[in-house]
C-alpha atoms as a PDB file:
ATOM      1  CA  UNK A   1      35.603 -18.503  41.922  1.00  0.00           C
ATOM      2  CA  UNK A   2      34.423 -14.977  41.150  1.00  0.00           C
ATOM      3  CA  UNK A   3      32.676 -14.691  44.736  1.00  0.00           C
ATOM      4  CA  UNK A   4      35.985 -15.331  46.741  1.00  0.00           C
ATOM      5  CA  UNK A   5      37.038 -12.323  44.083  1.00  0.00           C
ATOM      6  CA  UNK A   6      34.703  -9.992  45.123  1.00  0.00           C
ATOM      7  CA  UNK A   7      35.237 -11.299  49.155  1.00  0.00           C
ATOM      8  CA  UNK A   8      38.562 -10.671  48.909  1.00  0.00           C
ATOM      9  CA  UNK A   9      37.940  -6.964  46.635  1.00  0.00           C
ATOM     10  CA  UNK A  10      35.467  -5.976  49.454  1.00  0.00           C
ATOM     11  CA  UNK A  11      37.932  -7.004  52.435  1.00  0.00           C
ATOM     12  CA  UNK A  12      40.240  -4.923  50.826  1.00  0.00           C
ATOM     13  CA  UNK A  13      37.985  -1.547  49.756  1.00  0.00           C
ATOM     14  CA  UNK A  14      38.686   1.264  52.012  1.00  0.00           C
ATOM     15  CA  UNK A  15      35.887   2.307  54.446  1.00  0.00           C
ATOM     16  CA  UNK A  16      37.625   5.258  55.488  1.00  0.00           C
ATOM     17  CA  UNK A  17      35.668   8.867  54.205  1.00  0.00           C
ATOM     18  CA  UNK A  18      32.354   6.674  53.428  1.00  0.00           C
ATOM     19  CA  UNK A  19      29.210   8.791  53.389  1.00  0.00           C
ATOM     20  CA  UNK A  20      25.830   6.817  55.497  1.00  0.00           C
ATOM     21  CA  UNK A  21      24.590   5.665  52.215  1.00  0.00           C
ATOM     22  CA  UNK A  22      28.218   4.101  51.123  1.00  0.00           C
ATOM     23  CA  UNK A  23      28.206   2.545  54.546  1.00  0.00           C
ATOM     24  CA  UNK A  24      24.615   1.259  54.535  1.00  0.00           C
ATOM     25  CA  UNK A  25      25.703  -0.144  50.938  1.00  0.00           C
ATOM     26  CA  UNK A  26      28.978  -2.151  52.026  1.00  0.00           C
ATOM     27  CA  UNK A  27      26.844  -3.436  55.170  1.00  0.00           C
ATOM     28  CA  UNK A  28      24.002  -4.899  52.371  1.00  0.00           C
ATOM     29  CA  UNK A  29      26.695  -6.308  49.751  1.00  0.00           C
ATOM     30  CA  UNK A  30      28.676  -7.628  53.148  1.00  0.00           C
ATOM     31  CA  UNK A  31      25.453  -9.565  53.973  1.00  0.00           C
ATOM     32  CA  UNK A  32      25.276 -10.756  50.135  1.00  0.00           C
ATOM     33  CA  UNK A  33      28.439 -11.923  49.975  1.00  0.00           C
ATOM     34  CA  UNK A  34      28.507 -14.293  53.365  1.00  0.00           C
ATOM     35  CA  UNK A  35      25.022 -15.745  52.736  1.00  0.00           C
ATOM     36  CA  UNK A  36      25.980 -16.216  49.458  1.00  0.00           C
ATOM     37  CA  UNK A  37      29.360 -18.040  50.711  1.00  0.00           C
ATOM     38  CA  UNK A  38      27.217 -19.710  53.382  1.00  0.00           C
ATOM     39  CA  UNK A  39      25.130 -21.684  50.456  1.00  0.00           C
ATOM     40  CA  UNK A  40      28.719 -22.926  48.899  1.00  0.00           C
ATOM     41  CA  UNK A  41      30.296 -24.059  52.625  1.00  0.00           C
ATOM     42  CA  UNK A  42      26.925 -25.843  53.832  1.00  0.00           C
ATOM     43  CA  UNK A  43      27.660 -28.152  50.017  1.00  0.00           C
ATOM     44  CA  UNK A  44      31.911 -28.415  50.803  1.00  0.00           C
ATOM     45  CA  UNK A  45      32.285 -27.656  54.445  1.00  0.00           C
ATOM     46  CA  UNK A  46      35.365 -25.774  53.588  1.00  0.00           C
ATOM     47  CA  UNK A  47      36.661 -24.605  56.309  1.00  0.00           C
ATOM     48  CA  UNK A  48      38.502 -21.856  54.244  1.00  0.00           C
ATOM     49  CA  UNK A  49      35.425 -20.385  53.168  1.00  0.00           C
ATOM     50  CA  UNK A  50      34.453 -20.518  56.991  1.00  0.00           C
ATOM     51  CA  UNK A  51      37.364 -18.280  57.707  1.00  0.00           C
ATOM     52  CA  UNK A  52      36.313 -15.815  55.015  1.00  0.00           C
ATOM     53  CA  UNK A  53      32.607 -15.756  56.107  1.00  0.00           C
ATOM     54  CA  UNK A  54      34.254 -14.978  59.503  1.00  0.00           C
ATOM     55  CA  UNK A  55      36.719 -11.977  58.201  1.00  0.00           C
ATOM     56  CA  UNK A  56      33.874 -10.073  55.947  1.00  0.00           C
ATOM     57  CA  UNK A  57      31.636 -10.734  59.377  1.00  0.00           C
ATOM     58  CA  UNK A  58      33.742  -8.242  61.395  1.00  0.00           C
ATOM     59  CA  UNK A  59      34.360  -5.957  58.707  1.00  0.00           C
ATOM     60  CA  UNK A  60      30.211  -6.163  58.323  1.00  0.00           C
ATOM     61  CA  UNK A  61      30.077  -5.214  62.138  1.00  0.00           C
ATOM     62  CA  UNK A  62      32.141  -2.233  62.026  1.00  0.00           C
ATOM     63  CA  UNK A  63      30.485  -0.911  59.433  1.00  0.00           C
ATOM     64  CA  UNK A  64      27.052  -0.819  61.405  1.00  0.00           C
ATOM     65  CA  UNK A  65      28.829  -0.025  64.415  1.00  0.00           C
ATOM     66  CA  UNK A  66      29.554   3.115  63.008  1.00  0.00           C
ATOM     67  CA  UNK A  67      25.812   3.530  61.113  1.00  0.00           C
ATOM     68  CA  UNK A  68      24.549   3.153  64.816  1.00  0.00           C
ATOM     69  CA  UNK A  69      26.662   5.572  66.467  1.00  0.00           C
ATOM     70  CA  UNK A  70      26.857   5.831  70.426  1.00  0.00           C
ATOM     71  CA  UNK A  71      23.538   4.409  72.469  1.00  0.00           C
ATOM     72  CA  UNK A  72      22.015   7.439  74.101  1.00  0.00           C
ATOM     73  CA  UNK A  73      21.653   6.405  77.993  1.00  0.00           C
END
């Protein structure tokens, strides 16, 4: 399967050094990628593709965690 590939290529990218467009461009192909999965696990109920869904989920978050920043209070 060539979209577990490009999971499993993303997972593994660096995020380290990224510039707010490069971050804001991992967060949209992130989104791609588990929506994308989401169609093929709703057909096989795989729960492997559950777990990947899950993995590129947190890396998704951290990503926008950091395009957020800190909440002004």
């Amino acid at each position: 399967m060539d979209l577990l590939e490009r999971a499993q290529e993303f997972e593994d990218r660096k995020m380290s050094n990224m510039s707010t467009s490069d971050r804001v461009e991992a967060s949209r192909e992130a989104k791609e990628l588990i929506l994308s999965i989401n169609e093929i696990y709703k057909e096989t109920k795989d729960a492997s593709l559950m777990d990947v869904m899950k993995r590129l989920t947190v890396k998704k978050k951290k990503i926008e965690k950091r395009l957020n920043g800190v909440p002004l209070v």
